[in-house]
Protein backbone atom coordinates (compact mmCIF):
# COMPACT_ATOMS: atom_id res chain seq x y z
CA UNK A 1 -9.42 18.77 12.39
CA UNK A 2 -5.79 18.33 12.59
CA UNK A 3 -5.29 15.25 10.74
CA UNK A 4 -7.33 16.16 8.17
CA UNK A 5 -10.51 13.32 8.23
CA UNK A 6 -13.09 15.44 7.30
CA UNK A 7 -14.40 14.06 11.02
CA UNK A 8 -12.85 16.52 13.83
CA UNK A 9 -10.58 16.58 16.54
CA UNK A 10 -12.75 14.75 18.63
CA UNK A 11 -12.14 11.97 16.00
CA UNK A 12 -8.32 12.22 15.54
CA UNK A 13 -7.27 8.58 16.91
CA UNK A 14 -7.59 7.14 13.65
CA UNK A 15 -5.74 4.56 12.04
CA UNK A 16 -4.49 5.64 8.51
CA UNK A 17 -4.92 2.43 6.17
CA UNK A 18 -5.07 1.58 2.39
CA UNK A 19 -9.37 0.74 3.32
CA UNK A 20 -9.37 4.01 4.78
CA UNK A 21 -9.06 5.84 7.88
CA UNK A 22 -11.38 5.50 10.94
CA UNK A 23 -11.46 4.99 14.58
CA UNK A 24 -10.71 1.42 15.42
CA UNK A 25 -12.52 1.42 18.40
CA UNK A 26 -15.96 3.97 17.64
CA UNK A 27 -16.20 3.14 13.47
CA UNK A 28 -16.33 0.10 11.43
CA UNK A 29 -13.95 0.10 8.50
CA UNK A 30 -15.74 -0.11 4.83
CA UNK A 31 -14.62 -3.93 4.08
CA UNK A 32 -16.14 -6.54 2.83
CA UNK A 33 -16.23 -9.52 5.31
CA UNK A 34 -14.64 -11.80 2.64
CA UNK A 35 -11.47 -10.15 3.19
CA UNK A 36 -11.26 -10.50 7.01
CA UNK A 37 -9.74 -13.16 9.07
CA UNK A 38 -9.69 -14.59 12.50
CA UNK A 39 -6.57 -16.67 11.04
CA UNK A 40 -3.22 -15.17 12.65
CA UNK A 41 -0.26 -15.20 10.95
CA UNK A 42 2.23 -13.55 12.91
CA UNK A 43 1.30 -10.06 11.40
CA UNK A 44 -0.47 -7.25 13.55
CA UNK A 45 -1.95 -3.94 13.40
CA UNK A 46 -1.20 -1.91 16.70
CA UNK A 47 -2.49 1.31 18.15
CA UNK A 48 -0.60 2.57 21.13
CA UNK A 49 -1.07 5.32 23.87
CA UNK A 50 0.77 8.95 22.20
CA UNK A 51 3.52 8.47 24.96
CA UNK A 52 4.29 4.74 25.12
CA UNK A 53 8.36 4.30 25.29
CA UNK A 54 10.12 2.51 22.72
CA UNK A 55 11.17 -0.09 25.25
CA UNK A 56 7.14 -0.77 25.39
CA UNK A 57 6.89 -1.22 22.13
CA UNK A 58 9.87 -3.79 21.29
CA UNK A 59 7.72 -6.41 23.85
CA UNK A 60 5.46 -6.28 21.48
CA UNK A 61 7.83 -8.12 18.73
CA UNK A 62 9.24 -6.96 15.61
CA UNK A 63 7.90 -3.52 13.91
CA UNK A 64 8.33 -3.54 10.58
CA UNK A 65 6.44 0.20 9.98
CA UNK A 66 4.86 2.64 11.70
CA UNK A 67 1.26 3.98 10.75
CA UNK A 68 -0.59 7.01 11.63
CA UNK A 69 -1.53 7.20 14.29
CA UNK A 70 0.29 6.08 16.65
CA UNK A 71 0.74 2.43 15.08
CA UNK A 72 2.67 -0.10 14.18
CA UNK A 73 2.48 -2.76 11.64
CA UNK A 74 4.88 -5.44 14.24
CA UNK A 75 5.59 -9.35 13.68
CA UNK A 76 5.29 -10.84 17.03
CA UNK A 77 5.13 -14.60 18.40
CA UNK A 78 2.46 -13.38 20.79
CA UNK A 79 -0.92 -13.95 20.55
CA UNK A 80 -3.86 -11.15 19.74
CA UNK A 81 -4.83 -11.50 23.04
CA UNK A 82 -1.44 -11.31 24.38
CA UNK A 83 -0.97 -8.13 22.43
CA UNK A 84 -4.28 -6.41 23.51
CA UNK A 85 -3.43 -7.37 27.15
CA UNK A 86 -0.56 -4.65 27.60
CA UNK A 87 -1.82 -2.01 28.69
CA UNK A 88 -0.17 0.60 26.64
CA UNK A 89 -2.57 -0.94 23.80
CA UNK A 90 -5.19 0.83 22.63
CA UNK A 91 -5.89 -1.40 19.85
CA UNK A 92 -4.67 -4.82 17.89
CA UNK A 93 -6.04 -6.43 15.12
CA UNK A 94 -4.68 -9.78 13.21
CA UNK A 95 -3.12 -7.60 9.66
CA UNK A 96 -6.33 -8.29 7.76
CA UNK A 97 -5.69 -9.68 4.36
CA UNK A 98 -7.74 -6.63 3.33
CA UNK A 99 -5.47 -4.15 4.77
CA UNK A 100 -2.96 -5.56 2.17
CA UNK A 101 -4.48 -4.62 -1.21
CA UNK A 102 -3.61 -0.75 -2.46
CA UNK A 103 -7.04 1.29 -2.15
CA UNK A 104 -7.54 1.57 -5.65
CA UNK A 105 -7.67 -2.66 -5.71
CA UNK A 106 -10.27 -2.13 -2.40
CA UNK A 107 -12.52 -0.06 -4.42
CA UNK A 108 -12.22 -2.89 -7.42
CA UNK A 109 -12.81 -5.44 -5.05
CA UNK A 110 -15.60 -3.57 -3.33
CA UNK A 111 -17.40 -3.09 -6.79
CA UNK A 112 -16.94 -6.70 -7.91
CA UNK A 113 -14.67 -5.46 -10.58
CA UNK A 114 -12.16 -8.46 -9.63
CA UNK A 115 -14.71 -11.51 -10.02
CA UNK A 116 -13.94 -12.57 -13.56
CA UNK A 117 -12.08 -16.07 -14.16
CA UNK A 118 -11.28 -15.24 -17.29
CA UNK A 119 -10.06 -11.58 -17.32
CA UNK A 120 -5.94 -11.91 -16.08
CA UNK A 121 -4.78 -8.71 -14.15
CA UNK A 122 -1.16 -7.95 -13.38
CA UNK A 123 0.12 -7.02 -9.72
CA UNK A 124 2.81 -6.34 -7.83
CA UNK A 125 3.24 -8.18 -4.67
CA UNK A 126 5.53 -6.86 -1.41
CA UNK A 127 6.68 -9.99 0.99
CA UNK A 128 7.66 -9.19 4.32
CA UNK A 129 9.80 -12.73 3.92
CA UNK A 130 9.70 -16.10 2.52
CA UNK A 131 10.25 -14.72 -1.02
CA UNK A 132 10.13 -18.60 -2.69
CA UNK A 133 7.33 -19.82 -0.43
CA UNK A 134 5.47 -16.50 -1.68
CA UNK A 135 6.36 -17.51 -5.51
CA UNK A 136 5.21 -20.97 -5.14
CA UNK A 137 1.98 -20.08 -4.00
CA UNK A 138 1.21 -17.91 -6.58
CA UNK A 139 2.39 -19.94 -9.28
CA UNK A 140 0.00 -22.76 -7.67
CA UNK A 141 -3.13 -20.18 -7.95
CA UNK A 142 -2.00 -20.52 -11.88
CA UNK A 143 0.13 -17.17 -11.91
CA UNK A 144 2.83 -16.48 -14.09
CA UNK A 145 5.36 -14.80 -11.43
CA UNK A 146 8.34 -12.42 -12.34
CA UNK A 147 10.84 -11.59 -9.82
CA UNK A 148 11.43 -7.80 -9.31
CA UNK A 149 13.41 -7.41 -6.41
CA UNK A 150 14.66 -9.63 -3.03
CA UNK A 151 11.09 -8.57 -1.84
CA UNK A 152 8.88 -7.84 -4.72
CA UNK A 153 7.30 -10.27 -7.33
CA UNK A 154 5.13 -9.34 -10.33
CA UNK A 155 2.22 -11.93 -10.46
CA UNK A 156 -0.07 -12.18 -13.62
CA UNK A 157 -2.95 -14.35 -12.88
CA UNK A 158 -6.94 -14.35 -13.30
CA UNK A 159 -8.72 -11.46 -11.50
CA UNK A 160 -10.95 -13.75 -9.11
CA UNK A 161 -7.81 -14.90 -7.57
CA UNK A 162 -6.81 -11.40 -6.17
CA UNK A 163 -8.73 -12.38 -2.79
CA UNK A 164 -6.74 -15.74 -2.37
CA UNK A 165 -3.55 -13.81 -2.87
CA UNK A 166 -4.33 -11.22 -0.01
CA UNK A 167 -4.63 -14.24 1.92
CA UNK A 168 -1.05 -15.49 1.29
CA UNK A 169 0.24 -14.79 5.08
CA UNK A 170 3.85 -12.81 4.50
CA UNK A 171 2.93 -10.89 1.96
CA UNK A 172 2.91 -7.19 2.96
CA UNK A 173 1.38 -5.43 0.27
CA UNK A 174 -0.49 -5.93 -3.17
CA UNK A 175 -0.76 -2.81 -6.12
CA UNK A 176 -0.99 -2.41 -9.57
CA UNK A 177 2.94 -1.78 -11.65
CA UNK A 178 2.84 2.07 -12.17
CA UNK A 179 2.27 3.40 -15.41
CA UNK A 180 5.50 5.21 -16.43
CA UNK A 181 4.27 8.38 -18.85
CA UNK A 182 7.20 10.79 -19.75
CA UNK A 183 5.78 14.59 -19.38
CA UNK A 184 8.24 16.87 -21.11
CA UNK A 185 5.25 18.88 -22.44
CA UNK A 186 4.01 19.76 -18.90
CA UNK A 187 7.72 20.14 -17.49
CA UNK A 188 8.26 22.60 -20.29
CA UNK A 189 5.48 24.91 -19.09
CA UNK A 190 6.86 24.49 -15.54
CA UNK A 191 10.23 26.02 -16.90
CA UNK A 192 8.39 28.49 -18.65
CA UNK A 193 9.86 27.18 -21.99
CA UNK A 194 8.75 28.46 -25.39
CA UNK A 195 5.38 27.54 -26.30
CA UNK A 196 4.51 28.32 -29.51
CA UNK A 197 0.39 28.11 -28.93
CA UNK A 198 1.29 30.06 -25.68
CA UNK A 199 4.62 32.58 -25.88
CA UNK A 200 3.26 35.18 -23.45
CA UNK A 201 4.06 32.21 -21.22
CA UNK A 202 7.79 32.09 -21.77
CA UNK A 203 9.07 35.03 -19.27
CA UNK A 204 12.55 34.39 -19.86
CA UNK A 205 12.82 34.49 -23.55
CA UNK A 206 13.99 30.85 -23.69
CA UNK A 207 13.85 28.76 -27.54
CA UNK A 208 16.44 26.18 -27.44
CA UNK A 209 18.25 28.26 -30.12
CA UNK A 210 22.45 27.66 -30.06
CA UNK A 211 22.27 24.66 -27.16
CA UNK A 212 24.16 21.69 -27.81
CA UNK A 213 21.35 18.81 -27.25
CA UNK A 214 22.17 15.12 -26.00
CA UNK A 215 20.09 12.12 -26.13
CA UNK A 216 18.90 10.83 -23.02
CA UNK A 217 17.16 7.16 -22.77
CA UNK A 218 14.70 7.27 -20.50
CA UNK A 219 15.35 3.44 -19.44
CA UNK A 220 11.51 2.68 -19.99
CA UNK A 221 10.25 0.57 -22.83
């Protein structure tokens, strides 16, 4: 089982997404249908034969990542069928809007934890480009939009609108801002640092005793 699927080698063609991994062409991903489209936008998911040559791959169009295994995540001006028609393809697919959402928001969305109009929910949204056309579409679903970086926003908007922003075409990918925690208790055991509930733990006799201390700010508020 060398990639690790729980499935086999026989089964080690998958494609390695935030829904999951699975066999493109022998599974079915776990999505709901409400988050698939026949709509292109310019955005595929490509599986490729193991030795296909990098001059294969740039007639295919852009790549802007690569994905286990053997796939790319390309923006091309061909068509799906265009794409599936070279025959170094194993398989294409439009970039779903449900391939854009981090797993943890597939498994909210999967639940129908992300129905309620009146519950707001806070994400972080990647654009591959078109960082103002982005914005403005958010801000018309009724978010309140931040900008982060040149290609990250920070949308706050009602929960039941997290399917109509995976459908926003050049946005890449949609999480949840990380919760920053500071963990100088647990890096403290790492060092084997005097514990005082625990000092068989602290193997090299350290206290703090006689060290000239500095304040450090952490930058998070």
């Amino acid at each position: 089982d060398a990639d690790f699927d729980g499935k086999g080698d026989a089964c080690d063609l998958n494609l390695f997404l935030s829904i999951g991994a699975f066999d493109p062409l022998n599974e079915t991903a776990n999505v709901s249908s409400s988050l698939i489209t026949a709509a292109a936008t310019g955005f595929f998911i490509v599986q490729v034969a193991e030795a296909t040559s990098e001059t294969d791959i740039t007639t295919l169009g852009n790549v802007q990542e690569f994905i286990p295994e053997d796939a790319l995540l390309i923006n091309s001006s061909l068509t799906l069928n265009e794409i599936k028609a070279k025959p170094f393809v194993r398989f294409a697919d439009i970039y779903q809007p449900a391939y854009k959402l981090s797993p943890e928001l597939i498994e909210a969305f999967n639940a129908n934890e992300l129905s309620n109009a009146s519950e707001n929910i806070t994400f972080r949204v990647f654009v591959f480009r078109n960082r103002e056309g982005v914005k403005t579409a958010l801000q018309d679903l009724g978010g309140e939009v931040v900008e982060l970086d040149s290609s990250t926003l920070q949308v706050t908007l009602p929960e039941n609108k997290t399917r109509d922003i995976a459908f926003l075409a050049d946005i890449h990918i949609i999480d949840t801002p990380p919760q920053y925690v500071i963990f100088n208790n647990i890096a403290r055991r790492i060092v084997d640092v005097a514990d005082p509930a625990n000092p068989e733990m602290n193997r090299f006799g350290l206290t703090g005793s006689n060290q000239i201390v500095a304040v450090a700010d952490t930058g998070l508020d």
